[in-house]
Protein backbone atom coordinates (compact mmCIF):
# COMPACT_ATOMS: atom_id res chain seq x y z
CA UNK A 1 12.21 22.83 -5.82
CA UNK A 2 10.79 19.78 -8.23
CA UNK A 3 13.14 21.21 -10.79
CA UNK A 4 15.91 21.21 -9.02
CA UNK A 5 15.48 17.89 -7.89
CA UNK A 6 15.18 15.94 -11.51
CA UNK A 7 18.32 18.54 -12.87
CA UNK A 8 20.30 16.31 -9.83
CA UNK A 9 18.44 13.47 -10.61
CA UNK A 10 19.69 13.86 -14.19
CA UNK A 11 23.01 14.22 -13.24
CA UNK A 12 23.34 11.15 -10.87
CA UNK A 13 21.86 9.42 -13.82
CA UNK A 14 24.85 10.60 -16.20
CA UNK A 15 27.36 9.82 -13.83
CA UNK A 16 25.90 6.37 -13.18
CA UNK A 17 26.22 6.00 -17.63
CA UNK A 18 29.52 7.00 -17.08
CA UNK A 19 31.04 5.01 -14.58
CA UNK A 20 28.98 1.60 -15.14
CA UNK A 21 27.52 0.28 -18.88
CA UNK A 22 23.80 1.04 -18.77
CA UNK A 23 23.46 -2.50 -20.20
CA UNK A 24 24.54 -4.04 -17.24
CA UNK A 25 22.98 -2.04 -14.58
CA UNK A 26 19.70 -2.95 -17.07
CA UNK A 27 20.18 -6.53 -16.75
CA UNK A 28 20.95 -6.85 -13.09
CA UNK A 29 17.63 -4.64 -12.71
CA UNK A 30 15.97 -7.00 -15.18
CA UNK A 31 16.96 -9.89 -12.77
CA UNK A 32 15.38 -8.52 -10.11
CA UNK A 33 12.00 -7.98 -11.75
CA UNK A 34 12.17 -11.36 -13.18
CA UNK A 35 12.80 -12.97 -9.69
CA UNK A 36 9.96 -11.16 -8.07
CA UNK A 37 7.62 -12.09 -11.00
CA UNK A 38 8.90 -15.75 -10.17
CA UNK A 39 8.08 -15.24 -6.52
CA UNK A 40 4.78 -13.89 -7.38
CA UNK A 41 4.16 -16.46 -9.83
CA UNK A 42 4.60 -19.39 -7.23
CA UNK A 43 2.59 -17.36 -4.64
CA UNK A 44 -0.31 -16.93 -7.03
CA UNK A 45 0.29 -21.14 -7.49
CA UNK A 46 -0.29 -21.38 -3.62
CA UNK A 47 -3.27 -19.53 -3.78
CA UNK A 48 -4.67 -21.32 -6.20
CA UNK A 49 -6.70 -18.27 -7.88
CA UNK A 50 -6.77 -19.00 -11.38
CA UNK A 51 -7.21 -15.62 -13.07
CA UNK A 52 -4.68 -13.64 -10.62
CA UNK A 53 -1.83 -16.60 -11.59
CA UNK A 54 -2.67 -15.22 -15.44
CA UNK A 55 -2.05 -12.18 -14.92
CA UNK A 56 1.41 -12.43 -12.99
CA UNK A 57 1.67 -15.27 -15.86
CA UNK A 58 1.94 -12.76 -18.49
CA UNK A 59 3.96 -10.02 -17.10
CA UNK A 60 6.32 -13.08 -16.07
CA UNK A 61 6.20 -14.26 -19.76
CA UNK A 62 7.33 -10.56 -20.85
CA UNK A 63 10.21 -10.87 -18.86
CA UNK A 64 11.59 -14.05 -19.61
CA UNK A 65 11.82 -12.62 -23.54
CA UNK A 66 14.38 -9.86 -22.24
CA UNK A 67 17.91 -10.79 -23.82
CA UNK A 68 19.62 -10.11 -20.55
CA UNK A 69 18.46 -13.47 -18.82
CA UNK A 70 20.82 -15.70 -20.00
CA UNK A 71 22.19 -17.42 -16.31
CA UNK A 72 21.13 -21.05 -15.85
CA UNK A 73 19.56 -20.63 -12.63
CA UNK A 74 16.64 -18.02 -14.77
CA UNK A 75 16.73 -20.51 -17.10
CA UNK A 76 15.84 -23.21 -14.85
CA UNK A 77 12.76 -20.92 -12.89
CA UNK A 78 11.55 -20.22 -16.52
CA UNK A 79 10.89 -24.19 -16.74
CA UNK A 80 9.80 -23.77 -12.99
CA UNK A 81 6.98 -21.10 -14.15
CA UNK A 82 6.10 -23.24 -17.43
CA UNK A 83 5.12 -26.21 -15.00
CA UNK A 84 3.44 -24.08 -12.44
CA UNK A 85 1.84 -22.82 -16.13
CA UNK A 86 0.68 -26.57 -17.12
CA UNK A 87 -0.33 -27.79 -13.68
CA UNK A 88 -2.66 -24.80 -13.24
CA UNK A 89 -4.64 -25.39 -16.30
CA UNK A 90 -4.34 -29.11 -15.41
CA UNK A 91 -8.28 -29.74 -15.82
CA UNK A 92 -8.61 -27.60 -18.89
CA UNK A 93 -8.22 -30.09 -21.55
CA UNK A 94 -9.00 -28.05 -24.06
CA UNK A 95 -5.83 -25.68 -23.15
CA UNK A 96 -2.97 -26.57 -25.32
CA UNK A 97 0.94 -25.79 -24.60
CA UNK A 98 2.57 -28.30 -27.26
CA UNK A 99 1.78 -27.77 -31.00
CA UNK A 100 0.52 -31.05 -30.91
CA UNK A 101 -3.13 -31.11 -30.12
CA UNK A 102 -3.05 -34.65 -28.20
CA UNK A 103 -0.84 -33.24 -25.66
CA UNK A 104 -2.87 -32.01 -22.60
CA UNK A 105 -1.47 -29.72 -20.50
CA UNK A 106 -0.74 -32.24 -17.37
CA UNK A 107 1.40 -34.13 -19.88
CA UNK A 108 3.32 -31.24 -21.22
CA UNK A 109 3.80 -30.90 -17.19
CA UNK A 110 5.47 -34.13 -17.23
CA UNK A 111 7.55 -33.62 -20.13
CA UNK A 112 8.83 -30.37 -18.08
CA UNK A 113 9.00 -32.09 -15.01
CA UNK A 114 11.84 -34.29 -16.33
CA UNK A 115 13.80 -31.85 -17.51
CA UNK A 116 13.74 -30.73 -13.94
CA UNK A 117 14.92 -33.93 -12.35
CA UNK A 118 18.59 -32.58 -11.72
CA UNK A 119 16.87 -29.02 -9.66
CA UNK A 120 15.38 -31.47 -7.04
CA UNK A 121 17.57 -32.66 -4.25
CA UNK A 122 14.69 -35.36 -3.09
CA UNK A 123 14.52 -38.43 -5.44
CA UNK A 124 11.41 -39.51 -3.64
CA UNK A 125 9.98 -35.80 -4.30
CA UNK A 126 10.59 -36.03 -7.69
CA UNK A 127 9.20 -39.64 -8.29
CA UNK A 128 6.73 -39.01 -6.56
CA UNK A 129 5.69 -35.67 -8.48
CA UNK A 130 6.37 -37.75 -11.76
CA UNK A 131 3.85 -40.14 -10.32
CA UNK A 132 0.99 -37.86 -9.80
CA UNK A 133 1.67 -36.21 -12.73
CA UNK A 134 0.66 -39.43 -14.90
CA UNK A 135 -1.90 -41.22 -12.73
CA UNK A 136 -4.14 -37.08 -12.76
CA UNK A 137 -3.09 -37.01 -16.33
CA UNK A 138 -5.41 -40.22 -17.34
CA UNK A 139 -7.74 -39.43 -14.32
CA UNK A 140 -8.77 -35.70 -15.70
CA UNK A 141 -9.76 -37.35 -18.60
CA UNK A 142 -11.93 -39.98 -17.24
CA UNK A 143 -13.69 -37.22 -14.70
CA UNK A 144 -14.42 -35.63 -17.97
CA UNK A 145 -15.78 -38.42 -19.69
CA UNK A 146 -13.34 -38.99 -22.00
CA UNK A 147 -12.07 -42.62 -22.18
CA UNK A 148 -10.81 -42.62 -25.46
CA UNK A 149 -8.12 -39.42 -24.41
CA UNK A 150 -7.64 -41.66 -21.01
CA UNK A 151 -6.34 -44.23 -23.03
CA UNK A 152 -3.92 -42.22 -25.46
CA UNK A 153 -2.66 -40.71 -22.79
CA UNK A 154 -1.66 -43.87 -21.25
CA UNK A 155 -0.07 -44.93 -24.35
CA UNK A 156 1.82 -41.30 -24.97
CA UNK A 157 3.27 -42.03 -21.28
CA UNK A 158 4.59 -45.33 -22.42
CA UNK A 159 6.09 -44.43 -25.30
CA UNK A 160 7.59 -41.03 -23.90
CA UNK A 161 8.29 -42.00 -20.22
CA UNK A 162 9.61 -44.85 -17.91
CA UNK A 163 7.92 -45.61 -15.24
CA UNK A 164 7.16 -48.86 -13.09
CA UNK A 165 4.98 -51.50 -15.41
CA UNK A 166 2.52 -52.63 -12.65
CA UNK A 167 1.75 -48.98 -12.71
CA UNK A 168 0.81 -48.88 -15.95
CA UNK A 169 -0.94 -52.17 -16.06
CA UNK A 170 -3.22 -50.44 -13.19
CA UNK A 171 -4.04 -47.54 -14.87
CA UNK A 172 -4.95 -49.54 -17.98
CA UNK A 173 -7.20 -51.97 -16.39
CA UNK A 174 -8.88 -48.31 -14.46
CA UNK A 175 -9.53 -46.92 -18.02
CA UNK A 176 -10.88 -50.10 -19.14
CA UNK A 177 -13.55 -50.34 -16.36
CA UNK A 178 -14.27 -46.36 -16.17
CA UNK A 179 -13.70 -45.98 -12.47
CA UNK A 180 -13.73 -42.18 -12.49
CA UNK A 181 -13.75 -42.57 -8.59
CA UNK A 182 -11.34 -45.63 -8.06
CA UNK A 183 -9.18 -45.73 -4.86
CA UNK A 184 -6.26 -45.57 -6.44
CA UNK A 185 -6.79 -42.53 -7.97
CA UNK A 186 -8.36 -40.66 -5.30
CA UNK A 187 -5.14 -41.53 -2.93
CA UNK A 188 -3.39 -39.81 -6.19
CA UNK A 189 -5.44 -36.90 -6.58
CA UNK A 190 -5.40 -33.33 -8.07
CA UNK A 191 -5.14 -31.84 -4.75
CA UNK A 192 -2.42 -33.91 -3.51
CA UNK A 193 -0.53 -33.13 -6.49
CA UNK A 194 -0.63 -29.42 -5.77
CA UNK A 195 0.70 -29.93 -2.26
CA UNK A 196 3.46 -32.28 -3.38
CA UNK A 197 4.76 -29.62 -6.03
CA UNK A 198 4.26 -26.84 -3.47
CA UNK A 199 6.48 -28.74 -1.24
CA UNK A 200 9.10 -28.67 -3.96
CA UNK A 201 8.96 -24.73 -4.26
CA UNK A 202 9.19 -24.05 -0.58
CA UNK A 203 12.52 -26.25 -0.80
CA UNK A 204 13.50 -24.70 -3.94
CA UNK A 205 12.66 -21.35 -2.82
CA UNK A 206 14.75 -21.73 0.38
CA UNK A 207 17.44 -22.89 -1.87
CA UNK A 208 17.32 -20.47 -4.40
CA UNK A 209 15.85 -16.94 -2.51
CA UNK A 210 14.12 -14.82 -5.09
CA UNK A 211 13.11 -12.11 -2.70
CA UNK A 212 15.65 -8.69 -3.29
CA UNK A 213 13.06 -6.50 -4.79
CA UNK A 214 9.85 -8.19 -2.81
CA UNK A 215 12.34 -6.93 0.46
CA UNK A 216 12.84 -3.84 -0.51
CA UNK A 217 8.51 -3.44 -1.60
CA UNK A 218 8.10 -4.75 1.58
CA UNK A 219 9.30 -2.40 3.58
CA UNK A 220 8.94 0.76 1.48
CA UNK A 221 4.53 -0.61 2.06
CA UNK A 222 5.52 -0.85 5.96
CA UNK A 223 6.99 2.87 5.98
CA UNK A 224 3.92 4.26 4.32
CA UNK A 225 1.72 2.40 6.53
CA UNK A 226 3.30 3.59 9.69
CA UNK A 227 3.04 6.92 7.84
CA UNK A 228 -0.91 6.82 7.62
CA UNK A 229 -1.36 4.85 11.05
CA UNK A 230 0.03 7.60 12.76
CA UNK A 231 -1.98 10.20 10.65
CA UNK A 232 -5.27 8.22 11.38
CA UNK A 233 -3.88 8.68 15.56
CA UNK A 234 -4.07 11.97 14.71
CA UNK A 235 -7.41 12.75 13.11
CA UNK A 236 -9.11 10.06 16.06
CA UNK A 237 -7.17 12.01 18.73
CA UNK A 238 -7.90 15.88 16.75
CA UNK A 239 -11.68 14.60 16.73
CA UNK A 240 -13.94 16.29 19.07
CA UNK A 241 -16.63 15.96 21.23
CA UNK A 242 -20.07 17.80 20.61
CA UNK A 243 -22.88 18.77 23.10
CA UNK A 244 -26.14 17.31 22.35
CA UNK A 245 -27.65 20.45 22.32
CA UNK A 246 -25.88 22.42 19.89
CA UNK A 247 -27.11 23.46 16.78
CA UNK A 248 -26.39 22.29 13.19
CA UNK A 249 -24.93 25.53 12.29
CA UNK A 250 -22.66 25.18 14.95
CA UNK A 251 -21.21 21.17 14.23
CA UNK A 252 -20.79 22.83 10.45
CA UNK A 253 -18.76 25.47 12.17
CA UNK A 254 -16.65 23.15 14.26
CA UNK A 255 -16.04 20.67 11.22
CA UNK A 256 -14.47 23.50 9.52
CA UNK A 257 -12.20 24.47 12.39
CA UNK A 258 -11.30 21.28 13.39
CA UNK A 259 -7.98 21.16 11.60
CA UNK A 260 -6.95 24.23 12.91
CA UNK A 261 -7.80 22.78 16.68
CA UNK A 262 -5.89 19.27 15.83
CA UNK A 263 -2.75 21.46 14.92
CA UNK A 264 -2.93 23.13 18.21
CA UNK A 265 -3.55 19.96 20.37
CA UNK A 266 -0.48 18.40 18.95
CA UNK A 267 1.97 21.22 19.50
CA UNK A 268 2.98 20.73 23.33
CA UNK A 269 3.55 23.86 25.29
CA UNK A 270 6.45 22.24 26.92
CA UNK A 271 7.92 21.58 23.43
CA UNK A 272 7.35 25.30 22.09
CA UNK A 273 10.88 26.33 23.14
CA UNK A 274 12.87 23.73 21.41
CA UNK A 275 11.23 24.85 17.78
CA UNK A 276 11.41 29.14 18.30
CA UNK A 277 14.45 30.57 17.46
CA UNK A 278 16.10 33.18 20.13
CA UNK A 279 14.97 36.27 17.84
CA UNK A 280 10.89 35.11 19.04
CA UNK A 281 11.57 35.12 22.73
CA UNK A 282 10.47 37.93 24.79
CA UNK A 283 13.39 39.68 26.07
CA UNK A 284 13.63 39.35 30.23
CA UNK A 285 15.13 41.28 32.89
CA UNK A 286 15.46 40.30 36.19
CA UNK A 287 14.53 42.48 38.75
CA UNK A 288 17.04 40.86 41.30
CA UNK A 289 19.98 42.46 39.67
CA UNK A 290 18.25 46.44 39.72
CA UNK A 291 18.82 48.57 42.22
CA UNK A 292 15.83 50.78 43.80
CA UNK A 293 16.99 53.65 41.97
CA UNK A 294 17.18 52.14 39.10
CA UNK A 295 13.94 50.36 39.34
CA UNK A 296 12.15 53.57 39.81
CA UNK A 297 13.83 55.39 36.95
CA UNK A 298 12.49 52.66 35.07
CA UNK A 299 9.36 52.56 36.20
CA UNK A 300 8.70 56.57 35.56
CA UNK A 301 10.43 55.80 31.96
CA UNK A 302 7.12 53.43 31.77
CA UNK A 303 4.92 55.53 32.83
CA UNK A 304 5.99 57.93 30.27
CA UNK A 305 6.01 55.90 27.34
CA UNK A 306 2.43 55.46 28.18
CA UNK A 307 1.46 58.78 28.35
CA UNK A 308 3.02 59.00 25.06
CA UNK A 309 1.36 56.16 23.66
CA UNK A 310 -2.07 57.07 25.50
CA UNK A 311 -1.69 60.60 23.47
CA UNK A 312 -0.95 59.17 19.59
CA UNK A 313 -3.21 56.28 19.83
CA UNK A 314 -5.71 56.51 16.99
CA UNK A 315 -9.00 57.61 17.49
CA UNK A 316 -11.89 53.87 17.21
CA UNK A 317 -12.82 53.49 13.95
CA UNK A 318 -16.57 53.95 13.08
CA UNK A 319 -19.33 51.36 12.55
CA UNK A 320 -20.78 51.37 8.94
CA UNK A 321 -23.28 49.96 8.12
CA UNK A 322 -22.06 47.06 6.70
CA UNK A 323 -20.41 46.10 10.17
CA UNK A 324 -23.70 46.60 11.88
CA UNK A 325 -25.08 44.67 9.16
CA UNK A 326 -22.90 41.56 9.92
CA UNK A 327 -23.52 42.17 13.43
CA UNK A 328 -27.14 41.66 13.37
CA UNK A 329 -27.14 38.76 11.21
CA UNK A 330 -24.70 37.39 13.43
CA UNK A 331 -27.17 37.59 16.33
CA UNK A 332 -30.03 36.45 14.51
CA UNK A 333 -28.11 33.26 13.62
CA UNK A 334 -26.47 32.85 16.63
CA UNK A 335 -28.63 34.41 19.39
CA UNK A 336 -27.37 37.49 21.94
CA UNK A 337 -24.27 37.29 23.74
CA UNK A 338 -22.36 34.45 21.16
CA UNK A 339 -19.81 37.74 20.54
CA UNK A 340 -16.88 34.79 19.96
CA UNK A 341 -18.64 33.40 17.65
CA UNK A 342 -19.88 35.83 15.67
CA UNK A 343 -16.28 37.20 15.24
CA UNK A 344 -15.88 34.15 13.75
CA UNK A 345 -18.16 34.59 10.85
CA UNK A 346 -17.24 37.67 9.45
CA UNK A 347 -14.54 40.29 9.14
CA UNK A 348 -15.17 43.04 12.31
CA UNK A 349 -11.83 44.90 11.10
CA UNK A 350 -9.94 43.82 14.20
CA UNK A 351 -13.14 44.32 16.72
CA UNK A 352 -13.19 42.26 20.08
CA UNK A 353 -16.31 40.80 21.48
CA UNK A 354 -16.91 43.33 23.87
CA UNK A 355 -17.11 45.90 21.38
CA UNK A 356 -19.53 43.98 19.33
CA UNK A 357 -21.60 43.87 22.79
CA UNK A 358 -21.50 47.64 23.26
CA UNK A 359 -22.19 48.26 19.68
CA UNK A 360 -25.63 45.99 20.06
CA UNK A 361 -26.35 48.08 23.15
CA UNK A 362 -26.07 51.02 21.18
CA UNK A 363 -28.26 49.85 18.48
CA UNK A 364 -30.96 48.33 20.60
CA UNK A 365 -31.29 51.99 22.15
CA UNK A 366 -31.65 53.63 19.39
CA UNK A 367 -34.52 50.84 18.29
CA UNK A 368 -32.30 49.46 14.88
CA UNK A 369 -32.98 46.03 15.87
CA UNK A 370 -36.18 43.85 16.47
């Protein structure tokens, strides 16, 4: 069967090469991947767990170096992810994204951010973003006790940025006095700055849907989880109940026949019809439709066979001595009388219980057994 389902597998495969350039179906498949990677990449952002957001990080890095992302809008969530990138290791000075060493990663994030300004439909979201950005930029430094990189990075922002001069002249006079903990920048703070930008990629987001392949992932996890929900029904309802006072032998027993009893408790007698095919059903007659002569040539035909079959039926097979063997180490372990389950332990060469009870009659009279 496997084979003959990756020879047809192969085949849809060449047809698919034939009728459609393999380098587009790669790149549409490519832009799927990188989409969920972006969705993953802002969820990890939301989250706010540092090493997770690395990893998704790199695979989304991976991506973005595939030739066949070339549209504007990947373009545009590659400076997306590069932010999210920048922001994330906001606190990390020592983390460096610019080949200049002076540039922290919260202002790279600016630098980014401004680039951005024509993907955000909210002026005031993007101000304010742009705000936040510079005020934690000169604030990380001072919670790290650094006054001097407080300072440059004021004077990087003026050189590199516009923004509102009482702003600045606030910030400056902050650095000058060291107020790690000043008002201003605790209304500005790190945390607030991660809501505002999560703000923007929820609007974004519902702008721009990224969510094909995390749809389809979705709901290929929901099938397989209805799929073992309903086989966990199955072993709770197959489970079953023990008296206290059997043995330990005898729960080993049952846990090795319980999947044999769970198959029979879920096929439903009234249900047994609509699987057998006409060939298993019994054949029937009804007797409505015979007359009384006929029913009584029928029932002498009956009475016949059985003679017959009363005449040729083989002659009971002897006990060795390996049967009577099994048979009293059956009793031993499970005491006189369990014939059923003895019969379960070994092979008795089609015996019933009853014979097993006449055959330990037999052996107790002629004083084989204790």
């Amino acid at each position: 069967m496997g084979p003959e389902i990756n020879n047809e597998s192969a085949t849809d495969a060449s047809c698919t090469d034939d009728s459609v350039s393999f380098s587009r179906v790669t790149a549409v498949a490519t832009g799927w991947m990188f989409d969920f990677m972006f969705l993953s990449l802002c969820r990890r952002f939301k989250e706010g767990k540092l090493d997770e957001f690395n990893e998704t990080l790199s695979t989304f890095e991976a991506i973005t170096q595939s030739p066949s992302l070339k549209q504007d809008l990947q373009d545009e969530k590659m400076r997306i992810g590069a932010l999210l990138a920048r922001v994330m290791h906001g606190k990390q000075l020592d983390v460096q994204f610019e080949e200049d060493d002076s540039v922290m990663p919260l202002m790279s994030a600016a630098k980014i951010w401004s680039d951005l300004e024509d993907s955000v439909a909210d002026e005031s979201l993007f101000k304010n973003i742009t705000i936040l950005l510079l005020v934690q930029a000169v604030a990380v430094c001072l919670e790290k006790g650094q006054r001097s990189a407080a300072s440059s990075t004021l004077k990087w922002f003026e050189k590199k940025h516009n923004f509102p001069q009482n702003l600045g002249v606030k910030l400056s006079t902050i650095v000058t006095q060291r107020e790690t903990y000043h008002p201003f920048l605790m209304s500005f703070s790190f945390s607030r700055l991660l809501e505002t930008i999560q703000s923007f990629l929820d609007a974004y987001l519902e702008k721009n849907p990224s969510d094909y392949l995390l749809k389809a992932a979705t709901k290929m996890v929901q099938s397989s989880q209805n799929i073992e929900s309903l086989e966990d029904v199955v072993t709770q309802d197959g489970s079953l109940s023990e008296p206290a006072d059997e043995s330990t032998e005898d729960k080993e027993k049952k846990e090795n026949t319980v999947c044999v009893r769970t198959k029979r408790r879920l096929l439903s007698t009234k249900m047994t019809d609509l699987w057998r095919p006409d060939s298993c059903k019994k054949p029937f007659v009804s007797l409505k439709r015979i007359s009384k002569n006929e029913l009584s040539r029928i029932t002498s035909e009956k009475s016949v066979d059985t003679s017959k079959i009363q005449k040729t039926r083989k002659p009971p097979q002897k006990w060795t001595p390996q049967l009577d063997k099994y048979l009293k180490n059956g009793v031993k372990r499970h005491g006189q009388g369990k014939w059923s389950r003895i019969l379960m332990d070994y092979d008795f060469e089609g015996r019933t219980g009853t014979m097993l009870k006449d055959r330990w009659r037999v052996l107790m009279r002629a004083h084989e057994v204790g």
